[in-house]
C-alpha atoms as a PDB file:
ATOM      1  CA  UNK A   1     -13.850  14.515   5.808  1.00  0.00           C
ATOM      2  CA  UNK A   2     -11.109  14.147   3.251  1.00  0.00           C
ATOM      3  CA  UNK A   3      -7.319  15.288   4.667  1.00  0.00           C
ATOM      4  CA  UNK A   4      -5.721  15.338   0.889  1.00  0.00           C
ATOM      5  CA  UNK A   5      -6.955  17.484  -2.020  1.00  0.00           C
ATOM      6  CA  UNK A   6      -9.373  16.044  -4.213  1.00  0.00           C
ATOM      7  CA  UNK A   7      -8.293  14.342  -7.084  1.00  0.00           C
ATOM      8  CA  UNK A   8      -8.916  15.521 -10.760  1.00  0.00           C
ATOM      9  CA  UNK A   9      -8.693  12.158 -12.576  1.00  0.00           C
ATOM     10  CA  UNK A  10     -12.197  10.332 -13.050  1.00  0.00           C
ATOM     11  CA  UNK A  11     -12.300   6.451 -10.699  1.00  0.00           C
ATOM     12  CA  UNK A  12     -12.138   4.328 -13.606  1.00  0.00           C
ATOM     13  CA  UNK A  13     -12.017   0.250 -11.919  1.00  0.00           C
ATOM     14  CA  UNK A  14     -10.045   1.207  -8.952  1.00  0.00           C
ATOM     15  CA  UNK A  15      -9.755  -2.048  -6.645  1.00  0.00           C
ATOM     16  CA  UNK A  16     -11.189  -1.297  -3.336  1.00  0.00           C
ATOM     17  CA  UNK A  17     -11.651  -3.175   0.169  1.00  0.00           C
ATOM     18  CA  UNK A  18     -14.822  -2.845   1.793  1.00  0.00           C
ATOM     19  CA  UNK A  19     -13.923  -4.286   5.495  1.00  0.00           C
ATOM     20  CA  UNK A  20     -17.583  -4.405   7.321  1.00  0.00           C
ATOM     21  CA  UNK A  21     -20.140  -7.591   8.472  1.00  0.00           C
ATOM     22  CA  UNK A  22     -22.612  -8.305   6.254  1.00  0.00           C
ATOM     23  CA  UNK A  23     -25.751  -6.040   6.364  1.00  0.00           C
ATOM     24  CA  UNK A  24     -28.292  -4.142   4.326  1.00  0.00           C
ATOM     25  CA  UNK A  25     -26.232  -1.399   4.430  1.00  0.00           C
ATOM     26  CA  UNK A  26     -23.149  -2.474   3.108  1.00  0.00           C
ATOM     27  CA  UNK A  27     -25.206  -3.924   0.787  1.00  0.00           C
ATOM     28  CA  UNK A  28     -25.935   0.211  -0.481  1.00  0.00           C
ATOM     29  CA  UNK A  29     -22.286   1.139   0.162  1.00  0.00           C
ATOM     30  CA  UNK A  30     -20.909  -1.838  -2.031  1.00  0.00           C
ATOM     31  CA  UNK A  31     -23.742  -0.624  -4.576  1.00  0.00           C
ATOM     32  CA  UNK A  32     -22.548   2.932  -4.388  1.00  0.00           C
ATOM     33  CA  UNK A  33     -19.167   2.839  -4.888  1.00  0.00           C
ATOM     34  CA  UNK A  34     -19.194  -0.310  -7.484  1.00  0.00           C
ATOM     35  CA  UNK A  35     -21.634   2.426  -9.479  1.00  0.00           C
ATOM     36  CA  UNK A  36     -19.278   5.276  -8.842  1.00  0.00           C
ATOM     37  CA  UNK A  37     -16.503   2.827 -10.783  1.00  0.00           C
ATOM     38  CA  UNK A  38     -14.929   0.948  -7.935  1.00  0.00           C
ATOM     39  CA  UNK A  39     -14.272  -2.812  -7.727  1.00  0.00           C
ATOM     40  CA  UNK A  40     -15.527  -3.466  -4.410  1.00  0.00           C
ATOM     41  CA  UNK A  41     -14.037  -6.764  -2.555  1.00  0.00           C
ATOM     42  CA  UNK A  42     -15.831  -7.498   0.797  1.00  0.00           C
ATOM     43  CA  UNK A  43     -14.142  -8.463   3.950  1.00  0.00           C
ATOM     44  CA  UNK A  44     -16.531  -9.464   6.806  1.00  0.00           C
ATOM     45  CA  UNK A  45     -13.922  -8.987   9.227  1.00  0.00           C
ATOM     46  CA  UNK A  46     -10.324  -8.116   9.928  1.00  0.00           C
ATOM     47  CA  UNK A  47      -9.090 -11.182   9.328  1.00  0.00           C
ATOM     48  CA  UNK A  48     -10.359 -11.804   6.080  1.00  0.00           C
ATOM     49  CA  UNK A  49      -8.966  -7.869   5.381  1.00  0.00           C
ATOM     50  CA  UNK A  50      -5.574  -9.004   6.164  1.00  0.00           C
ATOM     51  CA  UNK A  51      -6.308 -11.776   4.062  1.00  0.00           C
ATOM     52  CA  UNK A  52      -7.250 -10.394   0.573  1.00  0.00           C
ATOM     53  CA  UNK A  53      -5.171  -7.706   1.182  1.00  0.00           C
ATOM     54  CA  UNK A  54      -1.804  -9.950   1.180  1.00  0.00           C
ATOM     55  CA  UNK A  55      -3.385 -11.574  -1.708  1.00  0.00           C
ATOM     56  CA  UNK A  56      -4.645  -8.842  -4.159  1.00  0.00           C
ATOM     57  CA  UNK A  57      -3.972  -5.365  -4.630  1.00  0.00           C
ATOM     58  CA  UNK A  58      -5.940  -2.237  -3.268  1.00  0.00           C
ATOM     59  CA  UNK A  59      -5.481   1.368  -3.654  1.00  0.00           C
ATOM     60  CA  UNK A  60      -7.933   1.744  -1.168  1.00  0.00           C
ATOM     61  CA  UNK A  61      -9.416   0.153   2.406  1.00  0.00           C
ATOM     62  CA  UNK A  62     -12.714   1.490   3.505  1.00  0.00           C
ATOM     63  CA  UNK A  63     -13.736   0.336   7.451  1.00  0.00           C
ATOM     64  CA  UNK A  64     -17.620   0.675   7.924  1.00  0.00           C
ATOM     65  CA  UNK A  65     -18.588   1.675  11.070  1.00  0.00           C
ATOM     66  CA  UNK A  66     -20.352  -1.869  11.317  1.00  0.00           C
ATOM     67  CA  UNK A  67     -16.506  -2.778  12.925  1.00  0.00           C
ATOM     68  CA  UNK A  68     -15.285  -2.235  16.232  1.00  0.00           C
ATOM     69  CA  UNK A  69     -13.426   0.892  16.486  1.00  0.00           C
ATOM     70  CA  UNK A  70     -10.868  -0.741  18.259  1.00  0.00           C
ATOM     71  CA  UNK A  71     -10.615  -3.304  15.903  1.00  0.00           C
ATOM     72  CA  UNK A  72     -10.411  -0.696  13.092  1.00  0.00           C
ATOM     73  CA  UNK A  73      -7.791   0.900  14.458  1.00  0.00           C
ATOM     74  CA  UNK A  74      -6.053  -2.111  15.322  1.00  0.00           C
ATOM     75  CA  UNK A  75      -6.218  -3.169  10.876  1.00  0.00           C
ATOM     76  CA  UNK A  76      -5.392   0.159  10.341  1.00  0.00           C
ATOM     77  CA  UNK A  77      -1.875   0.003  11.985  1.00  0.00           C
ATOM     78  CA  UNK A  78      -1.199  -3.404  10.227  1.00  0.00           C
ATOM     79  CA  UNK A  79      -1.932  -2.049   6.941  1.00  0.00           C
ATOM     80  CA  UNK A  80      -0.231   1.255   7.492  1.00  0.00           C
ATOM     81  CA  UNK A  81       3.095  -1.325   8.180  1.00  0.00           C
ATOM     82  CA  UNK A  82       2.369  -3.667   5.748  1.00  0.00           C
ATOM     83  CA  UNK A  83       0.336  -2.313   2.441  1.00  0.00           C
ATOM     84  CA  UNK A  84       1.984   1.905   2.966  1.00  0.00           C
ATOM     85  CA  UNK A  85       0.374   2.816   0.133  1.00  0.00           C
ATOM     86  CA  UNK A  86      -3.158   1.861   0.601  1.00  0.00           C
ATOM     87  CA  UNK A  87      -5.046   4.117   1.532  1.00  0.00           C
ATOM     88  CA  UNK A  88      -7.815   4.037   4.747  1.00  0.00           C
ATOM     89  CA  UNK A  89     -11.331   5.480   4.941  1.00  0.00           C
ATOM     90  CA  UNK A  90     -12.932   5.567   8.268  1.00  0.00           C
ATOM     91  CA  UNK A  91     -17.065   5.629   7.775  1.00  0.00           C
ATOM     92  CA  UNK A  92     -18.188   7.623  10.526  1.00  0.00           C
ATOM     93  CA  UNK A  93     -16.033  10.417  12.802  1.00  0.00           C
ATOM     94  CA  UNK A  94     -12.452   9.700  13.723  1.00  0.00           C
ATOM     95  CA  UNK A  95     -12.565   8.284  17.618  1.00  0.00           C
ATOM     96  CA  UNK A  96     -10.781  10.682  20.194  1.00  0.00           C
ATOM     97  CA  UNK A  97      -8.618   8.093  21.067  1.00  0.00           C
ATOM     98  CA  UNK A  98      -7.093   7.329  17.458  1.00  0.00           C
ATOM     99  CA  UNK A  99      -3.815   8.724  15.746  1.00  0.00           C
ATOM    100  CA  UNK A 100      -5.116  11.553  13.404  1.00  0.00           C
ATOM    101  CA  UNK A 101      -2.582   9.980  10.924  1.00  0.00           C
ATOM    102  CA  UNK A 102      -3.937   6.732  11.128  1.00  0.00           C
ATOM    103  CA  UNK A 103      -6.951   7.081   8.423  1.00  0.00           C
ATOM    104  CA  UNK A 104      -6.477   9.034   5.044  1.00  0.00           C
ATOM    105  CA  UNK A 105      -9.384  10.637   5.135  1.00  0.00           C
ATOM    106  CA  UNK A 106     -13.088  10.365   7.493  1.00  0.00           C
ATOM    107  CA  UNK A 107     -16.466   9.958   5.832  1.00  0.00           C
ATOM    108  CA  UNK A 108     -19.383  11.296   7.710  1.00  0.00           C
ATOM    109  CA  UNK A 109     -22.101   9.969   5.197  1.00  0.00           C
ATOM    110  CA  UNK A 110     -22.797   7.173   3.241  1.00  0.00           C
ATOM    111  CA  UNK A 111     -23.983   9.699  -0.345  1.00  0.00           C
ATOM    112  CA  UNK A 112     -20.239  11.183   0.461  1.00  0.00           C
ATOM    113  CA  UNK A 113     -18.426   7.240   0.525  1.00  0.00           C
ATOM    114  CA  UNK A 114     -17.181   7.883  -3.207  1.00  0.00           C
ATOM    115  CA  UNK A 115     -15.669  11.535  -3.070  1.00  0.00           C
ATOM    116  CA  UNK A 116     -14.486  11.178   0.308  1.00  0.00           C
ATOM    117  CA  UNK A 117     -12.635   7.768  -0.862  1.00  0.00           C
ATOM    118  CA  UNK A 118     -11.418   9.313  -4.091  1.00  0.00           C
ATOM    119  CA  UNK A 119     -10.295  12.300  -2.840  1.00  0.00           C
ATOM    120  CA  UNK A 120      -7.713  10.258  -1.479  1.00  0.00           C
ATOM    121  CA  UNK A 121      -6.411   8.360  -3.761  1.00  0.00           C
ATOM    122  CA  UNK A 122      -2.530   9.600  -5.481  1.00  0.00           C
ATOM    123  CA  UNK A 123      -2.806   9.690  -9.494  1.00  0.00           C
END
């Protein structure tokens, strides 16, 4: 569940991080959002996030659930500190224990990855 307004501007090659080990389904959610006009980069854990991320530019981070929520959270501060305008996509519902302000936005489902991802992204 998005917390900005949805944006009006089509994705057109937006560079995106998809932080999550290496499954079947990240295989889809890479497939979905490349075809939804996203440049997908995979990162099959935090440290490789931190990684590309000081490397290459992102307008976006998306953290599947396949992660530890503690260890989402936990790349979610960093990036928040380091990278302020990047912004973070939670897959799944936003743990009771985490700062509402952490994530940009929640998705619940993986048909609702690309909206929920663009809708947070600043044009």
């Amino acid at each position: 569940m998005p917390r900005k307004n949805p944006s009006k501007k089509p994705v057109s090659a937006i560079p995106l991080l998809l932080v999550g080990s290496d499954s079947a389904e990240l295989d889809r959610k890479t497939a979905l959002l490349s075809s939804h006009g996203y440049v997908v980069t995979r990162a099959e854990n935090i440290c490789y996030a931190e990684m590309f991320a000081a490397e290459q530019y992102f307008e976006a981070a998306v953290y599947d659930s396949s992660l530890d929520t503690q260890e989402q959270i936990s790349l979610a501060r960093i990036m928040r500190v380091r990278w302020p305008w990047m912004r973070l996509v939670r897959c799944g519902p936003m743990p009771a224990h985490a700062d509402p302000d952490l994530f940009d936005a929640w998705s619940l489902s993986e048909e609702r990855l690309p909206q929920d991802v663009e809708s947070t992204l600043v044009f």
